[in-house]
PDB file of N, CA and C in Angstrom:
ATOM      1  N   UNK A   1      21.340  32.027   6.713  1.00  0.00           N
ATOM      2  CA  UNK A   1      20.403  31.630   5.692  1.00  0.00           C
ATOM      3  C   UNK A   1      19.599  30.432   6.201  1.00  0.00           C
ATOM      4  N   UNK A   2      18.356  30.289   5.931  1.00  0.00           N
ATOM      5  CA  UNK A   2      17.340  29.334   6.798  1.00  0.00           C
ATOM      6  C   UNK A   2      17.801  27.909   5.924  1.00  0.00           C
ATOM      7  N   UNK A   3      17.654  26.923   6.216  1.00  0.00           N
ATOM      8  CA  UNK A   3      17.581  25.614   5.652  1.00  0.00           C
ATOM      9  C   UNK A   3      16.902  25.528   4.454  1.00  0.00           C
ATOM     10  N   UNK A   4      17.305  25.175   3.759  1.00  0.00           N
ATOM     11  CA  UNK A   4      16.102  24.798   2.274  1.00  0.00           C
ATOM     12  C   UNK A   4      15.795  23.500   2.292  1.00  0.00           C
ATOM     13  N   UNK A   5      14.890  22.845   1.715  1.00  0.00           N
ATOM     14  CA  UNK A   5      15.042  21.319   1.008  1.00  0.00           C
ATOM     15  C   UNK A   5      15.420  21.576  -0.541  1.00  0.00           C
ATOM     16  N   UNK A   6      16.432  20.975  -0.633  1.00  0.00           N
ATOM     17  CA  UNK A   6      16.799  20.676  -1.968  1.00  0.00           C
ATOM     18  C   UNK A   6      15.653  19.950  -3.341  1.00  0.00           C
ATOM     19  N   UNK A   7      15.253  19.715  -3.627  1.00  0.00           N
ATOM     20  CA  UNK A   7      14.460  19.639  -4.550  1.00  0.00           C
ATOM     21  C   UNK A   7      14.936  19.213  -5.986  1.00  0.00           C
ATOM     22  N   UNK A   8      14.180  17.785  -6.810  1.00  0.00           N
ATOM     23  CA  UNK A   8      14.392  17.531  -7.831  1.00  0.00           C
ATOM     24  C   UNK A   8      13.541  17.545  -8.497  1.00  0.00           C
ATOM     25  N   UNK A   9      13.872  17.991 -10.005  1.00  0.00           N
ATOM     26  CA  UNK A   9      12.598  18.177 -11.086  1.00  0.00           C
ATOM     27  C   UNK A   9      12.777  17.154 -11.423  1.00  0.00           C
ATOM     28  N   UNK A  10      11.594  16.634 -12.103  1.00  0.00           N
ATOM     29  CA  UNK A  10      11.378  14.844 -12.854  1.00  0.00           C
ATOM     30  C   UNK A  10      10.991  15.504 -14.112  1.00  0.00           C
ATOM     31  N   UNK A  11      10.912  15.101 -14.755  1.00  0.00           N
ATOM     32  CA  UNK A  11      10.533  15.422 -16.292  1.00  0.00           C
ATOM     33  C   UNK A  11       9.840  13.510 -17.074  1.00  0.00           C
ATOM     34  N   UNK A  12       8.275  13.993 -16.896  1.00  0.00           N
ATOM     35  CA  UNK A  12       7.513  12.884 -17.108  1.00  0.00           C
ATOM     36  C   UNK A  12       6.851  13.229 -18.670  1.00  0.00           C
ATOM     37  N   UNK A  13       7.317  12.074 -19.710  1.00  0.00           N
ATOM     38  CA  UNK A  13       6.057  12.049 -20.910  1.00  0.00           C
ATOM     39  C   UNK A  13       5.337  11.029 -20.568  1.00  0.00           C
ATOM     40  N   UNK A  14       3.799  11.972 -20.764  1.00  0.00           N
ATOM     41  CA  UNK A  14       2.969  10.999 -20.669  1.00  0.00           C
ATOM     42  C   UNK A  14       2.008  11.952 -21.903  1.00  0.00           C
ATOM     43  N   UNK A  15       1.184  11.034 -22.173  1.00  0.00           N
ATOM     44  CA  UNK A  15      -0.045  11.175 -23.486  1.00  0.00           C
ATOM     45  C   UNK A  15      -0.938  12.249 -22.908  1.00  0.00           C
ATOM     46  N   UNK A  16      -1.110  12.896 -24.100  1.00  0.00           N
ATOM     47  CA  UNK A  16      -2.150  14.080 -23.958  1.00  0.00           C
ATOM     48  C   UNK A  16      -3.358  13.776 -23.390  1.00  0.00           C
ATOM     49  N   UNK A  17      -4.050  12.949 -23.596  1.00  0.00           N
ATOM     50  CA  UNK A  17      -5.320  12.417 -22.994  1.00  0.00           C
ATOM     51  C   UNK A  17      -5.137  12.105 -21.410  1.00  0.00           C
ATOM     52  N   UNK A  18      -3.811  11.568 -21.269  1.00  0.00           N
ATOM     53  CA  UNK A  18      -3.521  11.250 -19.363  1.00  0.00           C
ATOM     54  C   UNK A  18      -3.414  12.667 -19.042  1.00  0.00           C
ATOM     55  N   UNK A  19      -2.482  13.579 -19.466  1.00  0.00           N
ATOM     56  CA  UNK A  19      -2.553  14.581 -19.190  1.00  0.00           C
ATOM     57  C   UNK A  19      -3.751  15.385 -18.621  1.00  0.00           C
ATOM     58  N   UNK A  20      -4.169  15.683 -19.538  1.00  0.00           N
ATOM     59  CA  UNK A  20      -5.828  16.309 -19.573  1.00  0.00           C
ATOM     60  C   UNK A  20      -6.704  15.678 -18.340  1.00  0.00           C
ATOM     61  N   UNK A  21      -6.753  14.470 -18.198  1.00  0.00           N
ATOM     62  CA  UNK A  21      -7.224  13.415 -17.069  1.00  0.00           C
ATOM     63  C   UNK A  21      -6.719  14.095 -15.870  1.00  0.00           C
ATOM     64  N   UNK A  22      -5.242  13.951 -15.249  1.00  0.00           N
ATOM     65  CA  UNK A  22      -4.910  14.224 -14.611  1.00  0.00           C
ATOM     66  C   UNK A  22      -4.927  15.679 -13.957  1.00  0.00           C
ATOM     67  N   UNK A  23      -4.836  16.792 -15.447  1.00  0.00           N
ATOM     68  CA  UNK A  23      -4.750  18.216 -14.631  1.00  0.00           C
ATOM     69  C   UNK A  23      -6.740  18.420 -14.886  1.00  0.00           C
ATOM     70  N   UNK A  24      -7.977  17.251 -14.813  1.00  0.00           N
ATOM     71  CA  UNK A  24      -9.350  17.722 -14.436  1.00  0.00           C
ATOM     72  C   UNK A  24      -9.441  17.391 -13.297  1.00  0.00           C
ATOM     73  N   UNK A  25      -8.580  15.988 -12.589  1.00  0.00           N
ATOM     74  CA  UNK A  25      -8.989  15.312 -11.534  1.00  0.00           C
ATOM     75  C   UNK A  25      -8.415  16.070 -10.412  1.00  0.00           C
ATOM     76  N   UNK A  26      -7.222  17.174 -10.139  1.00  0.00           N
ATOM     77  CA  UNK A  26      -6.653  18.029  -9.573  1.00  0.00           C
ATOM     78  C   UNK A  26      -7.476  18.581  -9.534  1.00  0.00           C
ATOM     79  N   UNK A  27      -7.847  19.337 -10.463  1.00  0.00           N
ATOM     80  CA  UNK A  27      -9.045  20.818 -10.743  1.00  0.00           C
ATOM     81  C   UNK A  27     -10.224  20.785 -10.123  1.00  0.00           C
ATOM     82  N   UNK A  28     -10.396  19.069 -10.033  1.00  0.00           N
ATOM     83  CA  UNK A  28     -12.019  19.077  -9.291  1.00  0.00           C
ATOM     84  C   UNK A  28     -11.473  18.865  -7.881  1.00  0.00           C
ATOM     85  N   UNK A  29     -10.254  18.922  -7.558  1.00  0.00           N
ATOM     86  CA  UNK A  29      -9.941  18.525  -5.733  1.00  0.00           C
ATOM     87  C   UNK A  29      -9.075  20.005  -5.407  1.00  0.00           C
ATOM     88  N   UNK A  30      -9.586  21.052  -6.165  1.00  0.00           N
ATOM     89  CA  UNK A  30      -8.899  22.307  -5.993  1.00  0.00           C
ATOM     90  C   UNK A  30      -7.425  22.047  -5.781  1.00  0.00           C
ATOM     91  N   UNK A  31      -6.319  21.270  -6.576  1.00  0.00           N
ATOM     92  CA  UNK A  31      -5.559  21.260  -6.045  1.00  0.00           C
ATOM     93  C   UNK A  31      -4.355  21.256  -7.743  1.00  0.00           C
ATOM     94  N   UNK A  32      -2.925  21.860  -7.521  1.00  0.00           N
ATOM     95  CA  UNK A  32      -2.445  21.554  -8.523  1.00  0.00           C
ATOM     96  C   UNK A  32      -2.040  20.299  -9.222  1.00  0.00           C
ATOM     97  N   UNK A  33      -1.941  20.572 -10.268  1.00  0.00           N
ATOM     98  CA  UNK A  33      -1.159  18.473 -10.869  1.00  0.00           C
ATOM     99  C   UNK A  33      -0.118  18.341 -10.210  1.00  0.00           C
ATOM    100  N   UNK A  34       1.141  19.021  -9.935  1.00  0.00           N
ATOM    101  CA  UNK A  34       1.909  18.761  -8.734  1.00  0.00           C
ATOM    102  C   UNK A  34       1.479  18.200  -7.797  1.00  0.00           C
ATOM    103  N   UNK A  35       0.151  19.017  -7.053  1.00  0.00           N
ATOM    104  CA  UNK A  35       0.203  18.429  -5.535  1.00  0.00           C
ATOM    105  C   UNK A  35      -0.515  16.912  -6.058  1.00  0.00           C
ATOM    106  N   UNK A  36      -1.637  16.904  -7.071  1.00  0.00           N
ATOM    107  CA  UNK A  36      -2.047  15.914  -6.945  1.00  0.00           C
ATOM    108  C   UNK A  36      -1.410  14.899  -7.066  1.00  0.00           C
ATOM    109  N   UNK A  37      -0.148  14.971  -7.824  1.00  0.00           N
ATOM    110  CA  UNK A  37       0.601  13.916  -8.430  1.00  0.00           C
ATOM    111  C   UNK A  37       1.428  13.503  -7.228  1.00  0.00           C
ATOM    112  N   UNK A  38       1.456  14.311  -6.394  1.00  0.00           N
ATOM    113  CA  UNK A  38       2.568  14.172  -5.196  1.00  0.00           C
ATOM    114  C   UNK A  38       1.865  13.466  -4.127  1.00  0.00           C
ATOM    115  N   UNK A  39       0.525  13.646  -3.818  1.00  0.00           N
ATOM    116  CA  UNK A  39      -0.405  13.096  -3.266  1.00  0.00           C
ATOM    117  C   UNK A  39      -0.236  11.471  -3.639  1.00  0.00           C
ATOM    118  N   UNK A  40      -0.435  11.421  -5.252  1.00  0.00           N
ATOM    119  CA  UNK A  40      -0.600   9.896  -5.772  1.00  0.00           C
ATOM    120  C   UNK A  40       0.387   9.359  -5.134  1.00  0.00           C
ATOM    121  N   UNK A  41       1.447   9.881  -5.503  1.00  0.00           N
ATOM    122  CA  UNK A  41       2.758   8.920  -5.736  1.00  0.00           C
ATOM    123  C   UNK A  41       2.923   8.916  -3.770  1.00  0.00           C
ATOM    124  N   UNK A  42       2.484   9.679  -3.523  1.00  0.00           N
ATOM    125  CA  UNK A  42       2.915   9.076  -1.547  1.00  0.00           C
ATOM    126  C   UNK A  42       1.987   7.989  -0.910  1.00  0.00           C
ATOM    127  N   UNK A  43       0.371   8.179  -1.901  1.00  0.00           N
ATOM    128  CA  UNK A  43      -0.559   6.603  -1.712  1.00  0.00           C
ATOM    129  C   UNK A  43      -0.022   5.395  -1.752  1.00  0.00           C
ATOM    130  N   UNK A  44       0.487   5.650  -2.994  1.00  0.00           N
ATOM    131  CA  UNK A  44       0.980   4.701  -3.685  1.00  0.00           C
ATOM    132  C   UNK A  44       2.224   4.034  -2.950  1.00  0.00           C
ATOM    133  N   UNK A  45       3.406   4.919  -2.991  1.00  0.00           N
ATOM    134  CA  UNK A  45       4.156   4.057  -1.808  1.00  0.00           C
ATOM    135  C   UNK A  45       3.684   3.491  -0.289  1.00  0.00           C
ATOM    136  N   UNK A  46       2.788   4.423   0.265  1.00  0.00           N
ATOM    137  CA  UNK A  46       2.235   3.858   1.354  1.00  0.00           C
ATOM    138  C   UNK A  46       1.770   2.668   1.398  1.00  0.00           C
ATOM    139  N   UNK A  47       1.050   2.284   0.079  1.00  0.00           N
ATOM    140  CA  UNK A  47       0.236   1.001   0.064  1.00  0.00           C
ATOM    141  C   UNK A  47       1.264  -0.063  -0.258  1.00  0.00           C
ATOM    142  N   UNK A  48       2.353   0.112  -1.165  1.00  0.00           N
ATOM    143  CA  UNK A  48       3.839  -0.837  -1.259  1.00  0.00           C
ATOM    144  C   UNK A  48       4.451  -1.296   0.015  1.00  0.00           C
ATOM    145  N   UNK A  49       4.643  -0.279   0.770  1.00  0.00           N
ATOM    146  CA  UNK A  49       5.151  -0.614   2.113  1.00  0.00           C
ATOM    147  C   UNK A  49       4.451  -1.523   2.472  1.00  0.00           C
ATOM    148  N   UNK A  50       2.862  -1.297   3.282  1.00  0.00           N
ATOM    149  CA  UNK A  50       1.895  -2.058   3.931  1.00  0.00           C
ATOM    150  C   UNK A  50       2.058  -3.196   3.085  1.00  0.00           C
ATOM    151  N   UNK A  51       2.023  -3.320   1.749  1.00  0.00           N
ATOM    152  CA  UNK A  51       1.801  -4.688   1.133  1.00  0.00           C
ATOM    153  C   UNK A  51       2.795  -5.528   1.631  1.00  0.00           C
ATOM    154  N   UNK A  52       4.344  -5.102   1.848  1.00  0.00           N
ATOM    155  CA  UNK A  52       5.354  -5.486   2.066  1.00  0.00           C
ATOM    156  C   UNK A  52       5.338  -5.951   3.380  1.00  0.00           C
ATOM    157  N   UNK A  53       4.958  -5.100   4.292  1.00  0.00           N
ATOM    158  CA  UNK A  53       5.012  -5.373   5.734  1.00  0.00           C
ATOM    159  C   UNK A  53       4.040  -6.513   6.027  1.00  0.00           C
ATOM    160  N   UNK A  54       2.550  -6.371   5.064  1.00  0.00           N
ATOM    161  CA  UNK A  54       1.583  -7.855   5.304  1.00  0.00           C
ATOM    162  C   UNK A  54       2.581  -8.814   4.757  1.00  0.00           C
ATOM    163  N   UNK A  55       3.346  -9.153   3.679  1.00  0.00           N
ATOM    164  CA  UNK A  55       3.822 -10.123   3.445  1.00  0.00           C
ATOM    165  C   UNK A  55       4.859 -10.849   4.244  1.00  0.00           C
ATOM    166  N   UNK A  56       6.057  -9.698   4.968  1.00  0.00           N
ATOM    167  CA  UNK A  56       6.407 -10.009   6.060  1.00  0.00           C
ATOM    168  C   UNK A  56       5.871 -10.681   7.304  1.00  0.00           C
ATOM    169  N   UNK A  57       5.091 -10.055   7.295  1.00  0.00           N
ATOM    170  CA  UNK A  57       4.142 -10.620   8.919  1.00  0.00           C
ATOM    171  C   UNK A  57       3.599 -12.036   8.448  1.00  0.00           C
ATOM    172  N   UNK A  58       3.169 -12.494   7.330  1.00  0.00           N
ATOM    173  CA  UNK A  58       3.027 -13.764   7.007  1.00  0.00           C
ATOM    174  C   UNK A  58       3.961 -14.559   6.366  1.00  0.00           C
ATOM    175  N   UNK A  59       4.837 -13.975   6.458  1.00  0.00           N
ATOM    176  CA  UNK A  59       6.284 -15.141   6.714  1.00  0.00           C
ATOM    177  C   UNK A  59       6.552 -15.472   8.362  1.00  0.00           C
ATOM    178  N   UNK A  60       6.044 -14.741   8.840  1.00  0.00           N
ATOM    179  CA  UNK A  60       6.421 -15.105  10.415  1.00  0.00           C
ATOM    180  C   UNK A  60       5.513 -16.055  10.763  1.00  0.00           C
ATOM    181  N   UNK A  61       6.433 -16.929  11.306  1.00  0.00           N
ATOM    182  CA  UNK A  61       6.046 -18.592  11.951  1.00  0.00           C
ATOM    183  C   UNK A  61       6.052 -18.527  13.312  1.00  0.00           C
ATOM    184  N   UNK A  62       6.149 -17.665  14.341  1.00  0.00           N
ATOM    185  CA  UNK A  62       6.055 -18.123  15.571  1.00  0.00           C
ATOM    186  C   UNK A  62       4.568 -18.101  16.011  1.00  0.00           C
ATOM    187  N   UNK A  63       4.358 -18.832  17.081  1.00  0.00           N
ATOM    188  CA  UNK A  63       3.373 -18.867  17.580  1.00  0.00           C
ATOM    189  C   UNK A  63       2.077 -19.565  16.680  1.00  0.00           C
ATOM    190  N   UNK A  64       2.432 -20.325  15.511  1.00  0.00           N
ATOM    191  CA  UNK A  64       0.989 -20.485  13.981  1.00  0.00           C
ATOM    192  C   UNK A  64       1.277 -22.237  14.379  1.00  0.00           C
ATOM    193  N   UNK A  65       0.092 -22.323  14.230  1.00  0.00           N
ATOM    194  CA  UNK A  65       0.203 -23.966  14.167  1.00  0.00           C
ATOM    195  C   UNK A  65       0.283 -24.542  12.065  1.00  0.00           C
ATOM    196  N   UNK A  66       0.432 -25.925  11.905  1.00  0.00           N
ATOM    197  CA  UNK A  66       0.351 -26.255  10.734  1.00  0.00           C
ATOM    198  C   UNK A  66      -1.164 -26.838  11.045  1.00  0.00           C
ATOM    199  N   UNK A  67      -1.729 -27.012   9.276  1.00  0.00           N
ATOM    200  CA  UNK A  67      -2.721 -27.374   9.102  1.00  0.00           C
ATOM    201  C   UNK A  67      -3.052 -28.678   9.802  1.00  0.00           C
ATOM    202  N   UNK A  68      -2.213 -29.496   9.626  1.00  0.00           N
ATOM    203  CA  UNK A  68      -2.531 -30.575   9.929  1.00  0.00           C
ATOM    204  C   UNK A  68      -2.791 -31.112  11.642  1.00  0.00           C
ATOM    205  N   UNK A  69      -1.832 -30.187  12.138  1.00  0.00           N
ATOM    206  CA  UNK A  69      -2.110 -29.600  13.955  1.00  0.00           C
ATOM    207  C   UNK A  69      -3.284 -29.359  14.337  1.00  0.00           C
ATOM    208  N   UNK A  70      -3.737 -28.179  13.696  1.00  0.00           N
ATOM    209  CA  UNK A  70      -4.757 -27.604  13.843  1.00  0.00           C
ATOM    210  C   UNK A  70      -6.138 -28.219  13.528  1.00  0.00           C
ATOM    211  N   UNK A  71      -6.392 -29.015  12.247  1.00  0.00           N
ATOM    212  CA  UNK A  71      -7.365 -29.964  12.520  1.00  0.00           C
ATOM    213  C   UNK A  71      -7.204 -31.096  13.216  1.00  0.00           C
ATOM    214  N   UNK A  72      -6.184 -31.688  13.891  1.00  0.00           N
ATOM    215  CA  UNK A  72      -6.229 -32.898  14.527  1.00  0.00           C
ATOM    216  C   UNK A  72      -6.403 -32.032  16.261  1.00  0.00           C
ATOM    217  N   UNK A  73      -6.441 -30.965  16.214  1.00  0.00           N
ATOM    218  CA  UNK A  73      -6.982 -30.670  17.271  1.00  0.00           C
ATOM    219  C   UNK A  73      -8.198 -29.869  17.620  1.00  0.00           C
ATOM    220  N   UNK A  74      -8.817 -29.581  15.937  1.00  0.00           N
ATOM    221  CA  UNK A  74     -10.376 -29.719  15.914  1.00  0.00           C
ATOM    222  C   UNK A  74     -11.236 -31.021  16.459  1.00  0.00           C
ATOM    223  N   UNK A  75     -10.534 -32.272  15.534  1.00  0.00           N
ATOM    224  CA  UNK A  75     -11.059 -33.498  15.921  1.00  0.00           C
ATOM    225  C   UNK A  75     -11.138 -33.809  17.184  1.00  0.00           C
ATOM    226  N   UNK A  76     -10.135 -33.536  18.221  1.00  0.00           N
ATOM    227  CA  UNK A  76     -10.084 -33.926  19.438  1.00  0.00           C
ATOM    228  C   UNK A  76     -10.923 -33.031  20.134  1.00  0.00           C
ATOM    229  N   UNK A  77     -11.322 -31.828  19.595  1.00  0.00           N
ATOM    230  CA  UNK A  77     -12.363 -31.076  20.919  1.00  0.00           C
ATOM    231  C   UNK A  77     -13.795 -31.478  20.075  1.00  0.00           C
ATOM    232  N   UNK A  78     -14.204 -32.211  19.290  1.00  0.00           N
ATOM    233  CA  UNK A  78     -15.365 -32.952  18.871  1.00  0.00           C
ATOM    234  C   UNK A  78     -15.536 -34.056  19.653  1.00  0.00           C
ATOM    235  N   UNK A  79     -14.821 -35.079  19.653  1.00  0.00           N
ATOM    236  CA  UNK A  79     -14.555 -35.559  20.393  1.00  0.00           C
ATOM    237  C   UNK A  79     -15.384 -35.640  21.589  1.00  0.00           C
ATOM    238  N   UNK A  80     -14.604 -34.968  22.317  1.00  0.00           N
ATOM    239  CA  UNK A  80     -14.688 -34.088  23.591  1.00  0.00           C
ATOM    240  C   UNK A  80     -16.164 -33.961  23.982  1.00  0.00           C
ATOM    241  N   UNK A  81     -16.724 -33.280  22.823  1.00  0.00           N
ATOM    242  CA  UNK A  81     -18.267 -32.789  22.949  1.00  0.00           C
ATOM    243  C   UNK A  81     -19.105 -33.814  22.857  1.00  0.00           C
ATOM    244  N   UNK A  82     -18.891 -34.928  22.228  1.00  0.00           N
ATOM    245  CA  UNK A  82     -20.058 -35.807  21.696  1.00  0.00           C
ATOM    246  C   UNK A  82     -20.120 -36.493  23.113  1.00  0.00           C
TER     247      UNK A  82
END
């Protein structure tokens, strides 16, 4: 017997008006409210991650000077120039 993916049903209430919204905005991307919804919800985590991973990367301190570094070594290449 070939492999399956197992598969879970969600069972979502949402308001008739989202509804309706949702299965026109499918309809105009030829696509079902499933896929579209499946579409959303994988944007959507994609963009959580990235948000996560930018916030990570700006916790990282190596190699960053502090403010106060960094303009006292603006001042000194003025300096320099005059």
């Amino acid at each position: 017997m070939p492999d399956t993916i197992k598969k879970t049903r969600y069972f979502l209430d949402i308001e008739p008006e989202l509804r309706n919204r949702v299965k026109a905005a499918a309809a105009l991307k030829g696509k079902t409210m499933r896929g579209w919804l499946t579409e959303a919800i994988i944007a959507k985590l994609e963009d959580e991650i990235d948000a996560s991973d930018g916030l990570a990367s700006l916790a990282d301190t190596e190699g960053t000077k502090t403010l106060e570094d960094y303009l006292k070594s603006r001042q000194g290449s003025r300096r320099q120039v005059n």
